[in-house]
N, C-alpha and C. Protein backbone atom coordinates (compact mmCIF):
# COMPACT_ATOMS: atom_id res chain seq x y z
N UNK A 1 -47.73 6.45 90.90
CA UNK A 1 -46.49 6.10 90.23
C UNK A 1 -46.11 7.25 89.31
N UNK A 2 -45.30 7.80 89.22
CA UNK A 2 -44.39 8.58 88.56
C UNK A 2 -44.54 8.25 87.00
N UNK A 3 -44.38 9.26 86.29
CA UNK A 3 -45.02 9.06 84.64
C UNK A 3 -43.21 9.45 84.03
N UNK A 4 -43.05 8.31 83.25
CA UNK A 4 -41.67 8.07 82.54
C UNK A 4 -42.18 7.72 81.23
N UNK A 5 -41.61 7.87 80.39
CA UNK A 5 -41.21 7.62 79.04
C UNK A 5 -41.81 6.47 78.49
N UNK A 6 -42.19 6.04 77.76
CA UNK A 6 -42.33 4.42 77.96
C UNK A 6 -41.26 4.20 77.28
N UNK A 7 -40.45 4.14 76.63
CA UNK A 7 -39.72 3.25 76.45
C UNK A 7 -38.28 3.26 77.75
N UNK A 8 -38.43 4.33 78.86
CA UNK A 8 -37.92 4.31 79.82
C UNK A 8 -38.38 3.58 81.08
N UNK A 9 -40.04 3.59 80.86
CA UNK A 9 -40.64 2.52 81.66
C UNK A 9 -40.31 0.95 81.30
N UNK A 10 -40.29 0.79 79.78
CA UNK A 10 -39.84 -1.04 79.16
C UNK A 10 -38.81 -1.15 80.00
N UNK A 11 -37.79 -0.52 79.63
CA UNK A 11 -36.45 -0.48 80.08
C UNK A 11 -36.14 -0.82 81.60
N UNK A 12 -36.95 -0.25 82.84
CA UNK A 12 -37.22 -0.06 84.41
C UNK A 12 -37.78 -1.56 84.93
N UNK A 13 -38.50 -1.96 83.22
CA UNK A 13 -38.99 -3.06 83.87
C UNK A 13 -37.99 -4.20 83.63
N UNK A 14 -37.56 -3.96 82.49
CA UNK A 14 -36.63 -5.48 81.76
C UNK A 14 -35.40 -5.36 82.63
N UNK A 15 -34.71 -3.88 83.78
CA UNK A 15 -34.05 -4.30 84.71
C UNK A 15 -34.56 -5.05 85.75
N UNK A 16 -35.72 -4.31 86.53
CA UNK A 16 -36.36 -5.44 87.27
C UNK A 16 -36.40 -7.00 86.99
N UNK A 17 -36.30 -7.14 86.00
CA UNK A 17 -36.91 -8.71 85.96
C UNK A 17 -35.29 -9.26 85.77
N UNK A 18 -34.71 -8.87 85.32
CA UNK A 18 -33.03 -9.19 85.44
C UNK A 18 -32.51 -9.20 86.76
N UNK A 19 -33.05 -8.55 87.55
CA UNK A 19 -32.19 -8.53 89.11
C UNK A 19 -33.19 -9.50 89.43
N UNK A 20 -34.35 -10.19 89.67
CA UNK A 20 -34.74 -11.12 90.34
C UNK A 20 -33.99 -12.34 90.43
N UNK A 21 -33.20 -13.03 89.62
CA UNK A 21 -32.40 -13.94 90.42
C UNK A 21 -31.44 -14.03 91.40
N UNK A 22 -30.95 -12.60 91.30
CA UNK A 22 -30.26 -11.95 92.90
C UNK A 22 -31.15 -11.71 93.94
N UNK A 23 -32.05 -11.13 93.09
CA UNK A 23 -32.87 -10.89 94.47
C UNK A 23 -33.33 -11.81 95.52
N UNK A 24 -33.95 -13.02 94.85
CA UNK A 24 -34.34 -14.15 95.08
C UNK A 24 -33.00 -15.06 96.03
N UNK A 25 -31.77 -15.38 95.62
CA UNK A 25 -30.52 -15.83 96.28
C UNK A 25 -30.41 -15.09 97.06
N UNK A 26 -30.88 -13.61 97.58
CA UNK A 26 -29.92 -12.69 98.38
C UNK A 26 -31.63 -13.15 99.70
N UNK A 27 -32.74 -12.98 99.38
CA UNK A 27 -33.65 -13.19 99.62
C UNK A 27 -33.51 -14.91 100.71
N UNK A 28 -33.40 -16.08 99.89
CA UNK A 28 -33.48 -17.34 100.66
C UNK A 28 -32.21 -17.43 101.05
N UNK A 29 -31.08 -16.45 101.72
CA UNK A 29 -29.66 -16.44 102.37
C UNK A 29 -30.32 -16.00 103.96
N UNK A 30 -31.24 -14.91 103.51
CA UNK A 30 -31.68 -14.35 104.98
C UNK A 30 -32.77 -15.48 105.02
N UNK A 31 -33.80 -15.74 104.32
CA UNK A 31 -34.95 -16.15 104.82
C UNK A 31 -34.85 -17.88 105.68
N UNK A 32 -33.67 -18.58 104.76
CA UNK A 32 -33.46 -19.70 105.10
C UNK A 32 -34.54 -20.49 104.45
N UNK A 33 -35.85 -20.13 103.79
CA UNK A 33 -36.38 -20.75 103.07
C UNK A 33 -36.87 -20.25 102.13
N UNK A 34 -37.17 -21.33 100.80
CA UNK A 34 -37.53 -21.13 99.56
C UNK A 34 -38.51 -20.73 99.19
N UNK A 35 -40.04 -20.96 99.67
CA UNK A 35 -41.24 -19.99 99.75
C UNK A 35 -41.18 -18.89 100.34
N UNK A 36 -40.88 -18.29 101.39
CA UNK A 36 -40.80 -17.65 102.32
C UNK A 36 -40.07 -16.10 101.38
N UNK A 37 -38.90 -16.58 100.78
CA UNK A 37 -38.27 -15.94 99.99
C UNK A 37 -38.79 -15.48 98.80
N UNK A 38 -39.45 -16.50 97.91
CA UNK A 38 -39.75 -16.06 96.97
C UNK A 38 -41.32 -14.66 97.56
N UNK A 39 -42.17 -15.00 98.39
CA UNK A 39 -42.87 -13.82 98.67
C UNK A 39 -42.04 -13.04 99.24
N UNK A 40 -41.13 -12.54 99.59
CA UNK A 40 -40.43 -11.69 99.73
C UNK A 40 -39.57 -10.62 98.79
N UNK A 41 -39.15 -11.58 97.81
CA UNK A 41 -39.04 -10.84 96.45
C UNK A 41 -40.24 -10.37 95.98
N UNK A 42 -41.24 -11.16 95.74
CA UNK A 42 -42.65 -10.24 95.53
C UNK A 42 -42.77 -9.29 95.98
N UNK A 43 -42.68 -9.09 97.39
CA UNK A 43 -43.27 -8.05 98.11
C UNK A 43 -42.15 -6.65 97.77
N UNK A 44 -41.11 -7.40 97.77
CA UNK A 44 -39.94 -5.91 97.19
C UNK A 44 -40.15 -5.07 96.34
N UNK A 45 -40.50 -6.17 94.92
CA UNK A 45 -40.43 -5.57 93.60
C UNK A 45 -42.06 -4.92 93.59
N UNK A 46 -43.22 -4.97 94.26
CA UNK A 46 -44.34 -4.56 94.56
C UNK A 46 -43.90 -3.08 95.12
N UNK A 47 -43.14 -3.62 96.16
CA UNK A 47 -42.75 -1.99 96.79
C UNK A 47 -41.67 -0.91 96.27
N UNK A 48 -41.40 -1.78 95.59
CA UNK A 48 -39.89 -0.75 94.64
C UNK A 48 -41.00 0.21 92.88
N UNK A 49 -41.76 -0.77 92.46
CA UNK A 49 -42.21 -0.34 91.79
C UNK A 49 -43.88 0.54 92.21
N UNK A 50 -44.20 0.29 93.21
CA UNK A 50 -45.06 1.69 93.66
C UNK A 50 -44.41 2.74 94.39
N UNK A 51 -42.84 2.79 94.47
CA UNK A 51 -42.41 3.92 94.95
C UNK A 51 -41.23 3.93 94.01
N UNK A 52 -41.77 4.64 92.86
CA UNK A 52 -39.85 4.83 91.68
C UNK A 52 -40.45 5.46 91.78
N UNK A 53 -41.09 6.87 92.45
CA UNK A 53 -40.59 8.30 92.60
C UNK A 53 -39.82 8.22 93.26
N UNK A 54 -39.61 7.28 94.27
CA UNK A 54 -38.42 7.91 94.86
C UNK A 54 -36.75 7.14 94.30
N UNK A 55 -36.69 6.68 93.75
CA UNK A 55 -36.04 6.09 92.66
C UNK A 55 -35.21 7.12 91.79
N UNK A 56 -34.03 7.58 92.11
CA UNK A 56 -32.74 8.54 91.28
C UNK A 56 -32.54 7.52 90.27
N UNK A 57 -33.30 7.98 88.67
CA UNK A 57 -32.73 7.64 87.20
C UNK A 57 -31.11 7.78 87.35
N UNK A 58 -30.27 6.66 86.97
CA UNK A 58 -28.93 6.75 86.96
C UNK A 58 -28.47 6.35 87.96
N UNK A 59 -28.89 6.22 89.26
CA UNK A 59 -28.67 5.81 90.15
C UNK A 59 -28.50 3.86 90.04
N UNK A 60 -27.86 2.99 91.42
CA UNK A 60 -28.02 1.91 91.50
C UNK A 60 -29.15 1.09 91.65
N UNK A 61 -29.67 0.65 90.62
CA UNK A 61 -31.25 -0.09 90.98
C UNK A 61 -31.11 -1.20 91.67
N UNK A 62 -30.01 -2.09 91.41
CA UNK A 62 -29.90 -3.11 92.33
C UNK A 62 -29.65 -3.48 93.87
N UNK A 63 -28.59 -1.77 94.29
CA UNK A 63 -28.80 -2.00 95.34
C UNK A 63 -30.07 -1.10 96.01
N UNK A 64 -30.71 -0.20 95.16
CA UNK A 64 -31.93 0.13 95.43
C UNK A 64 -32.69 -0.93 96.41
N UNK A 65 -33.30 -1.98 95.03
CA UNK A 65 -33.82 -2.90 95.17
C UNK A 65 -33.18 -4.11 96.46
N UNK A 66 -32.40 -4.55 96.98
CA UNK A 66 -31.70 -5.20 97.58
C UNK A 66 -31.82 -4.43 99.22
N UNK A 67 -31.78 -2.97 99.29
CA UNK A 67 -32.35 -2.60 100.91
C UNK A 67 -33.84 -2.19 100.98
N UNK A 68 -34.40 -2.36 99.51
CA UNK A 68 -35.87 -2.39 99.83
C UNK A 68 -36.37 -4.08 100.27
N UNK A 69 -35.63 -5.04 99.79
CA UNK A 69 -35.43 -6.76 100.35
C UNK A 69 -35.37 -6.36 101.54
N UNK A 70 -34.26 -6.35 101.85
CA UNK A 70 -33.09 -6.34 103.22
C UNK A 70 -34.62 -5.64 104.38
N UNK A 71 -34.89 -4.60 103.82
CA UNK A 71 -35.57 -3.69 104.97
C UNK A 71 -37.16 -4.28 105.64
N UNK A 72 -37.87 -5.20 103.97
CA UNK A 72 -38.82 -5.92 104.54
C UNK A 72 -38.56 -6.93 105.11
N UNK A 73 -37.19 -7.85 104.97
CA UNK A 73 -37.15 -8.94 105.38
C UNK A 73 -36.81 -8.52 107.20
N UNK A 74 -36.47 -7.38 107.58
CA UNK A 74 -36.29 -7.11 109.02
C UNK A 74 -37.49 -6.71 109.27
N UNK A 75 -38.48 -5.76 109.11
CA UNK A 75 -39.68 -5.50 109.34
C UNK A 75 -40.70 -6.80 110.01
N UNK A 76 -40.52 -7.86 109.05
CA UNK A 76 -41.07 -9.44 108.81
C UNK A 76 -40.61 -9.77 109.95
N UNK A 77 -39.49 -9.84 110.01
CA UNK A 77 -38.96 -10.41 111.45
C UNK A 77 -39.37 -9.71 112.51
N UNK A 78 -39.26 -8.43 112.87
CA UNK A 78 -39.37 -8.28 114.12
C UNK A 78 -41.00 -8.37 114.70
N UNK A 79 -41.67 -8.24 113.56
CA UNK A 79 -43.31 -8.58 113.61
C UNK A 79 -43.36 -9.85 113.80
N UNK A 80 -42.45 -10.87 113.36
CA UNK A 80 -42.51 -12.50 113.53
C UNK A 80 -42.01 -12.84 115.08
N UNK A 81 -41.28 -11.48 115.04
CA UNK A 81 -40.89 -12.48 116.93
C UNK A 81 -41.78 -12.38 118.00
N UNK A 82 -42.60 -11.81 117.82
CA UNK A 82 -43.84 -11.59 118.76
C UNK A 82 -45.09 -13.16 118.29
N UNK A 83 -44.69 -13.47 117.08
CA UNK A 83 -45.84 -14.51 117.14
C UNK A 83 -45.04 -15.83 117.28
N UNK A 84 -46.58 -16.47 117.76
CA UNK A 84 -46.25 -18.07 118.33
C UNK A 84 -46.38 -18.99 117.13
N UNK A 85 -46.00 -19.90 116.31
CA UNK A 85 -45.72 -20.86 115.99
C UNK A 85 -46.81 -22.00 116.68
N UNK A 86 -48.13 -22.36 115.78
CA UNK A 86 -48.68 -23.08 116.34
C UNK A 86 -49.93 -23.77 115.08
N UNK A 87 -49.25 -24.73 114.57
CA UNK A 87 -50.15 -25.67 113.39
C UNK A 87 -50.96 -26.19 113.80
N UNK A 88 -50.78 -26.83 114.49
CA UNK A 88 -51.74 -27.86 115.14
C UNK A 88 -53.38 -27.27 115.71
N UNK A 89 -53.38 -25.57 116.15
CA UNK A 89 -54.22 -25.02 116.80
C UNK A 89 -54.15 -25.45 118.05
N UNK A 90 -53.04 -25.93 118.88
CA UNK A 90 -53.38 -26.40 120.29
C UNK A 90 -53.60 -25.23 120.92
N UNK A 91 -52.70 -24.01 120.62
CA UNK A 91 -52.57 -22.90 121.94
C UNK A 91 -53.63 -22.09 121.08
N UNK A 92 -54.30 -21.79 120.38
CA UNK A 92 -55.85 -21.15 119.82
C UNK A 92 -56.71 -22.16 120.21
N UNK A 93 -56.91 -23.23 120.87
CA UNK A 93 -57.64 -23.94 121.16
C UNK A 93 -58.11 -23.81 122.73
N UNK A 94 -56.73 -23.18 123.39
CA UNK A 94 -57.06 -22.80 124.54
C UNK A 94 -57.29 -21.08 125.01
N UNK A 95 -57.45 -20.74 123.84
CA UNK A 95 -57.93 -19.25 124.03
C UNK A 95 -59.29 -18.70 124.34
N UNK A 96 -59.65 -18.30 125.30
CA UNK A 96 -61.04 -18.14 125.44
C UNK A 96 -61.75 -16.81 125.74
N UNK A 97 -62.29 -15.97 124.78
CA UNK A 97 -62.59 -15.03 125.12
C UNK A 97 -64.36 -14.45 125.60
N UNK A 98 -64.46 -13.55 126.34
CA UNK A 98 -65.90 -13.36 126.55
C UNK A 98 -66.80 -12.41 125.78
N UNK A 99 -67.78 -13.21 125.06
CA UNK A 99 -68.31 -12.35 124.10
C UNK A 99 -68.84 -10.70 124.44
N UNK A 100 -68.72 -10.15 123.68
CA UNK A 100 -68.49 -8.80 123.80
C UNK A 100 -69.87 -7.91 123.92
N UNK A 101 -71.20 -9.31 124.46
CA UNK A 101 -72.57 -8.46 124.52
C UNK A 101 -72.48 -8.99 126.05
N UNK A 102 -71.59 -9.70 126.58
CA UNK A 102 -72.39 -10.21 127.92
C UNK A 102 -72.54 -9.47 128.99
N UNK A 103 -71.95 -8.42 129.20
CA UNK A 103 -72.36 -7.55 130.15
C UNK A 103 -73.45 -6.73 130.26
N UNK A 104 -74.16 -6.60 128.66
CA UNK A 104 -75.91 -5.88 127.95
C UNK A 104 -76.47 -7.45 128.59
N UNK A 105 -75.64 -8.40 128.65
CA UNK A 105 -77.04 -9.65 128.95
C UNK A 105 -77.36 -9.78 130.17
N UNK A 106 -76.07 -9.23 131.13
CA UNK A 106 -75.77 -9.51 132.31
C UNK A 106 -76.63 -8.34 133.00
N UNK A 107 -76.62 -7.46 132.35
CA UNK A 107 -77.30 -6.04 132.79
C UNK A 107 -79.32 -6.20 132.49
N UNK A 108 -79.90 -6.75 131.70
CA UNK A 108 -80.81 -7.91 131.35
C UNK A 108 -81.29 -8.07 131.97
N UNK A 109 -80.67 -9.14 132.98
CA UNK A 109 -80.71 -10.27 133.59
C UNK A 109 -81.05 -9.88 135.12
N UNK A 110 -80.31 -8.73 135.91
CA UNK A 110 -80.15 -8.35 136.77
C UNK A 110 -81.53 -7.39 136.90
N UNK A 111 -81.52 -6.82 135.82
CA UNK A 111 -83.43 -5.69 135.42
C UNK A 111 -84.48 -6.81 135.80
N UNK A 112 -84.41 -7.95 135.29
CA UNK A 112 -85.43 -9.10 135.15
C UNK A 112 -85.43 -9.47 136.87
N UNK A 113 -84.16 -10.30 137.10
CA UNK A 113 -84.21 -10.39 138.40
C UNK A 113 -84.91 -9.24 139.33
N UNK A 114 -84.61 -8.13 139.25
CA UNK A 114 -84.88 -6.92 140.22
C UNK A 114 -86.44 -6.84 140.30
N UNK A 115 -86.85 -7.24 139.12
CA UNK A 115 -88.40 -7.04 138.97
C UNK A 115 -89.02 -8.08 139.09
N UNK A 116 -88.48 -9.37 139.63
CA UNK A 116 -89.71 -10.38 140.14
C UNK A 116 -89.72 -10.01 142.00
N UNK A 117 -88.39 -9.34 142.44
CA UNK A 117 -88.66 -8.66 143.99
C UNK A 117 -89.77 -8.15 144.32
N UNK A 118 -90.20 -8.17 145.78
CA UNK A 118 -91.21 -7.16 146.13
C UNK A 118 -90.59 -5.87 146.19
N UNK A 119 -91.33 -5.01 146.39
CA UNK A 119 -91.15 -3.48 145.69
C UNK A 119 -90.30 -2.99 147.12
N UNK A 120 -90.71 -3.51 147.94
CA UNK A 120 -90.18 -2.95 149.20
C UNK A 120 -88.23 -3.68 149.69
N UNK A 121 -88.40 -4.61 149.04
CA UNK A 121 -87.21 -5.10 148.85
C UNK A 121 -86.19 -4.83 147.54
N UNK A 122 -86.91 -4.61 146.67
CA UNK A 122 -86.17 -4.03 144.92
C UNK A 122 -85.74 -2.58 145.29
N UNK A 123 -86.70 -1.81 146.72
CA UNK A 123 -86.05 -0.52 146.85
C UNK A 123 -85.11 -0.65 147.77
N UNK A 124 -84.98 -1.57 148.66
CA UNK A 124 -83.84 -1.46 149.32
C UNK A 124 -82.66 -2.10 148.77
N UNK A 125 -82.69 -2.35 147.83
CA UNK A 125 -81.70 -3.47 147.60
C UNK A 125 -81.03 -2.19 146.31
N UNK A 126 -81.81 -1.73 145.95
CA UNK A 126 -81.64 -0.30 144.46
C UNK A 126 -80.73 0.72 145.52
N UNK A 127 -81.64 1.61 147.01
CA UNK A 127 -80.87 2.10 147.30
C UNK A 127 -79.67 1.73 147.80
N UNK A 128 -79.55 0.88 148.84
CA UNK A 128 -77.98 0.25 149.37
C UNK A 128 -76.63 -0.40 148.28
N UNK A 129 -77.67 -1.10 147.30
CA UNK A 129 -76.54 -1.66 146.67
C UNK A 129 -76.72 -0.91 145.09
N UNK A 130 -76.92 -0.81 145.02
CA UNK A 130 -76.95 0.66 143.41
C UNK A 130 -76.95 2.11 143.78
N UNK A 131 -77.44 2.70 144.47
CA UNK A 131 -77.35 4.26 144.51
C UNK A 131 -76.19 4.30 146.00
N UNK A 132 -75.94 3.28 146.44
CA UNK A 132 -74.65 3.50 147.34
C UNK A 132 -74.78 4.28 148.45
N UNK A 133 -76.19 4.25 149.02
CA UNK A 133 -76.65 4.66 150.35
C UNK A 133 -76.37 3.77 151.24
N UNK A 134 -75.75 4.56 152.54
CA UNK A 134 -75.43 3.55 153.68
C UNK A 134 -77.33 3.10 154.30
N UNK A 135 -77.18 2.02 155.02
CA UNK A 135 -78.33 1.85 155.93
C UNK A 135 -79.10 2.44 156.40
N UNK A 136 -78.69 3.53 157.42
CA UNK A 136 -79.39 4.40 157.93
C UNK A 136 -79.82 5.82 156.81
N UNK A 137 -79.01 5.63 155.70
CA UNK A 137 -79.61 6.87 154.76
C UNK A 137 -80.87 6.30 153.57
N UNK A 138 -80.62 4.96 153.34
CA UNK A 138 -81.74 4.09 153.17
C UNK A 138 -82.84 4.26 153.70
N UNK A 139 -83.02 3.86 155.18
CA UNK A 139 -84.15 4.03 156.20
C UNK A 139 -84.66 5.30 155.85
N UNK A 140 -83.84 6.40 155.86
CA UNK A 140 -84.85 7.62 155.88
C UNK A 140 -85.25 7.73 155.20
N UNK A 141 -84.92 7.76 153.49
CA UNK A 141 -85.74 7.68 151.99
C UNK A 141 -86.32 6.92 152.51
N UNK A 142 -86.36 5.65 153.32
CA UNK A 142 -87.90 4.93 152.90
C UNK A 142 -88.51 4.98 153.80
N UNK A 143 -88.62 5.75 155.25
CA UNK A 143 -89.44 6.00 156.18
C UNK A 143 -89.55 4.59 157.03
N UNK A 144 -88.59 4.06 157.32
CA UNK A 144 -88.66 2.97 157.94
C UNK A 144 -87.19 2.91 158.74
N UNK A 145 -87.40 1.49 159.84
CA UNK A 145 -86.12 1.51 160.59
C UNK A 145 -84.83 0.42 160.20
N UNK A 146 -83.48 1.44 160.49
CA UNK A 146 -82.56 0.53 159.69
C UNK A 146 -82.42 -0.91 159.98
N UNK A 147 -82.92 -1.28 160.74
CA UNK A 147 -83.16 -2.62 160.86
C UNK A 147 -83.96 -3.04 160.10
N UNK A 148 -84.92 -2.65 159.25
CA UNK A 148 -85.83 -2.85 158.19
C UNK A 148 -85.23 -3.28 157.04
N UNK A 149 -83.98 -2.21 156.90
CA UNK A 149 -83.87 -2.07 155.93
C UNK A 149 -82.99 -2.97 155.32
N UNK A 150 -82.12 -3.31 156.51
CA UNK A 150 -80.96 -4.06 157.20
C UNK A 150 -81.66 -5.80 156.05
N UNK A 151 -82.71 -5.98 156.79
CA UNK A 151 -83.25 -6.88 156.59
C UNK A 151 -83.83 -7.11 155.27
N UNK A 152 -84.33 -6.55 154.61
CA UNK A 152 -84.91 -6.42 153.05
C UNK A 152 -83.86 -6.56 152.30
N UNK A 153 -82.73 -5.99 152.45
CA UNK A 153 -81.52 -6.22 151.55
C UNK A 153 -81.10 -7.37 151.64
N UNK A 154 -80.66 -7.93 152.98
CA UNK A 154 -80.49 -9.27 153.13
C UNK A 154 -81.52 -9.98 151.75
N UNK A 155 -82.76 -9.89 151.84
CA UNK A 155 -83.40 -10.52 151.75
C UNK A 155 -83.54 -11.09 150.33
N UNK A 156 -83.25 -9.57 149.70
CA UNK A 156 -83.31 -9.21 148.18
C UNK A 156 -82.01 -9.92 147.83
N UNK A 157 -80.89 -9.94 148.52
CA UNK A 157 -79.90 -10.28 148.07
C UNK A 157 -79.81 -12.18 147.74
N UNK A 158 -80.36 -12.50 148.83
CA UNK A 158 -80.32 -13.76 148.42
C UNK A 158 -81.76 -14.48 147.44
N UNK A 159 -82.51 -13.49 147.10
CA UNK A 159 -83.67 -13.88 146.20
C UNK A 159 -83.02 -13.39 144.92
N UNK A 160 -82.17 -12.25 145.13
CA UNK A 160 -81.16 -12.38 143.48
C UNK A 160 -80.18 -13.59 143.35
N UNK A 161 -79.92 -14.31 144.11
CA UNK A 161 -78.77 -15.44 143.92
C UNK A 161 -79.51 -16.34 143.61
N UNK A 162 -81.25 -16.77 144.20
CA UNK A 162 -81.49 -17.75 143.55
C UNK A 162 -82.14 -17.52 142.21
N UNK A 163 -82.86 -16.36 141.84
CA UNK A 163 -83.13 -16.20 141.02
C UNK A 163 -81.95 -15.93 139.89
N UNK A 164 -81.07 -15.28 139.53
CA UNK A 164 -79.99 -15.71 138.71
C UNK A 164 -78.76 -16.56 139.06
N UNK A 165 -79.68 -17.81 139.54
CA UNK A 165 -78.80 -19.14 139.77
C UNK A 165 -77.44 -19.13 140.14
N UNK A 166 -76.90 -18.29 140.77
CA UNK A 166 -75.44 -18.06 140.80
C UNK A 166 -75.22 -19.15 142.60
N UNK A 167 -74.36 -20.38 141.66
CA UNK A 167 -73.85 -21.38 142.65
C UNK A 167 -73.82 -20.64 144.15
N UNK A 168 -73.98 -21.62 145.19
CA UNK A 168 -73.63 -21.36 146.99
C UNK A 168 -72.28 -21.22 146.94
N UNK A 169 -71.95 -20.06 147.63
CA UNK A 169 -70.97 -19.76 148.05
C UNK A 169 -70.66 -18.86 146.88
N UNK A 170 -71.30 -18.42 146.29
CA UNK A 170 -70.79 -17.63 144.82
C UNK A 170 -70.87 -16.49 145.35
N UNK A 171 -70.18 -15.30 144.47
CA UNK A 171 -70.93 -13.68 144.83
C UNK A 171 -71.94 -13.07 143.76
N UNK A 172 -72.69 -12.44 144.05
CA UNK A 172 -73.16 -11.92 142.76
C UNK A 172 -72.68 -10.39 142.10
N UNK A 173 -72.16 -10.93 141.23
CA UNK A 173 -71.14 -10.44 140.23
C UNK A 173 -71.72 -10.65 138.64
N UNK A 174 -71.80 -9.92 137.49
CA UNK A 174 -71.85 -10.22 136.95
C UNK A 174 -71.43 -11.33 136.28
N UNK A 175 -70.30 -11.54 135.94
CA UNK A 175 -69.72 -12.99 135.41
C UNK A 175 -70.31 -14.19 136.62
N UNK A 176 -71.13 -14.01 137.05
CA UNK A 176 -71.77 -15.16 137.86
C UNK A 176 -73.37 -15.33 137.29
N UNK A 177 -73.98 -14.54 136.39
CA UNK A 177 -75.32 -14.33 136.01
C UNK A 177 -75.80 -15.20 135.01
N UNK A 178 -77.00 -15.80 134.94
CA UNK A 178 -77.47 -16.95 134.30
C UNK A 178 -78.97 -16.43 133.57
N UNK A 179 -79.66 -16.71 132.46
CA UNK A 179 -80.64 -16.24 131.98
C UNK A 179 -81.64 -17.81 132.50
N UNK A 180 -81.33 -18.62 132.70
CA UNK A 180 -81.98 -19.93 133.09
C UNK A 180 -83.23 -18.95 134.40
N UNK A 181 -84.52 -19.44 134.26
CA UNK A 181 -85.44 -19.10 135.47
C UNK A 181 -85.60 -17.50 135.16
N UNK A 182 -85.27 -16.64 134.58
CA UNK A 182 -86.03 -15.47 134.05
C UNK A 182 -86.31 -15.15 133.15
N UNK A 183 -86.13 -15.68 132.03
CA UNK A 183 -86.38 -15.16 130.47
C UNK A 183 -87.94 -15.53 130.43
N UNK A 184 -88.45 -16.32 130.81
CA UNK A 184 -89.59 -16.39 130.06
C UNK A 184 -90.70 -15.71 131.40
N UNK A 185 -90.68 -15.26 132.53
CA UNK A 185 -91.10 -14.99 133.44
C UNK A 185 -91.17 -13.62 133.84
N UNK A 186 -90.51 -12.68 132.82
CA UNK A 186 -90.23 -11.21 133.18
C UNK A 186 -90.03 -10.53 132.44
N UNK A 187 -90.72 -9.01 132.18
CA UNK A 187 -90.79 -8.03 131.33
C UNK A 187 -89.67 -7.30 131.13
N UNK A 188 -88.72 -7.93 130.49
CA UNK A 188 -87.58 -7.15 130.17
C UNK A 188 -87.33 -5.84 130.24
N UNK A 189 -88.62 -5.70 129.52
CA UNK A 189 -88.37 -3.75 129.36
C UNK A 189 -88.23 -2.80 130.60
N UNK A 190 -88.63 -3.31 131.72
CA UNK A 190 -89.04 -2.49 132.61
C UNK A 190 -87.20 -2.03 133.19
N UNK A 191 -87.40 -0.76 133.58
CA UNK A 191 -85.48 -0.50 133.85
C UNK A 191 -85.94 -0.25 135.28
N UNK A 192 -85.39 -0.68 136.52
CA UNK A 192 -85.28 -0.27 137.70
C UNK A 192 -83.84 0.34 137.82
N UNK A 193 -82.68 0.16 136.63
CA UNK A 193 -81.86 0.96 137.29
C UNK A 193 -81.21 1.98 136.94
């Protein structure tokens, strides 16, 4: 705040407090209501008096003050037309969001699963469906025939569905992953991927 006189500061203030009953009428004309308004004059004379630097001594304080109103009361609005109107909490009631660790749980879950597999199936199932080797490039890392391999994945795949419980007919997808049947059965720590 700008350093004035004090008895030029008394003065800055005892106008301020004189224009608040305009302010206030000019205030509940736009707002249409009587609380609504009166924080709105608050918020003016808050913002008029942390910015009288920019405030020309001699100049009009009232209508100063009156498009520093005017300018929050449009600000207010156009930030208000984007929100919904809702007391009751019905439409926050139907908002549902997914907590923001479940994909570290989901990722977990899938380590745990991978490691109650046999080793010969956790590798085929790592190369084809994690390192994104076709079949036959599978087979050769593992010295076996793609029909082997063909088959182990199958195999792995549906010993991951029952093991992270993901409903028949489901895919396994993360947002399909369940900690039910591995938490207490498997060494978390271990990373296969």
């Amino acid at each position: 705040m700008p350093h004035f006189p004090a008895s030029s500061s008394e003065q800055l203030k005892a106008e301020f407090i004189a224009r608040i009953p305009r302010l206030r009428a000019f205030a509940i004309s736009l707002c249409g209501n009587a609380d609504r308004a009166e924080d709105l004059v608050q918020e003016t004379l808050v913002k008029a008096w942390g910015h009288l630097g920019s405030f020309v001594e001699g100049s009009n304080l009232g209508a100063w003050l009156f498009t520093i109103l005017r300018n929050t009361y449009f600000s207010q609005y156009r930030k208000r037309r984007y929100e919904v109107s809702d007391s009751d909490g019905i439409l926050v009631g139907r908002l549902a969001v997914t907590a923001g660790q479940t994909s570290h749980m989901d990722l977990l879950d899938l380590r745990a699963a991978l490691a109650l597999l046999p080793d010969d199936q956790r590798e085929a199932i790592i190369l084809v469906g994690a390192a994104g080797h076709s079949c036959q490039e599978a087979a050769k890392i593992a010295g076996c025939a793609v029909g082997t391999i063909k088959s182990r994945v199958s195999r792995a795949r549906r010993r991951l569905v029952e093991i992270l419980t993901i409903p028949c007919g489901g895919e396994l997808h993360p947002a399909s992953f369940s900690r039910r049947g591995v938490e207490s059965t498997v060494d978390i720590g271990q990373n296969y991927l």
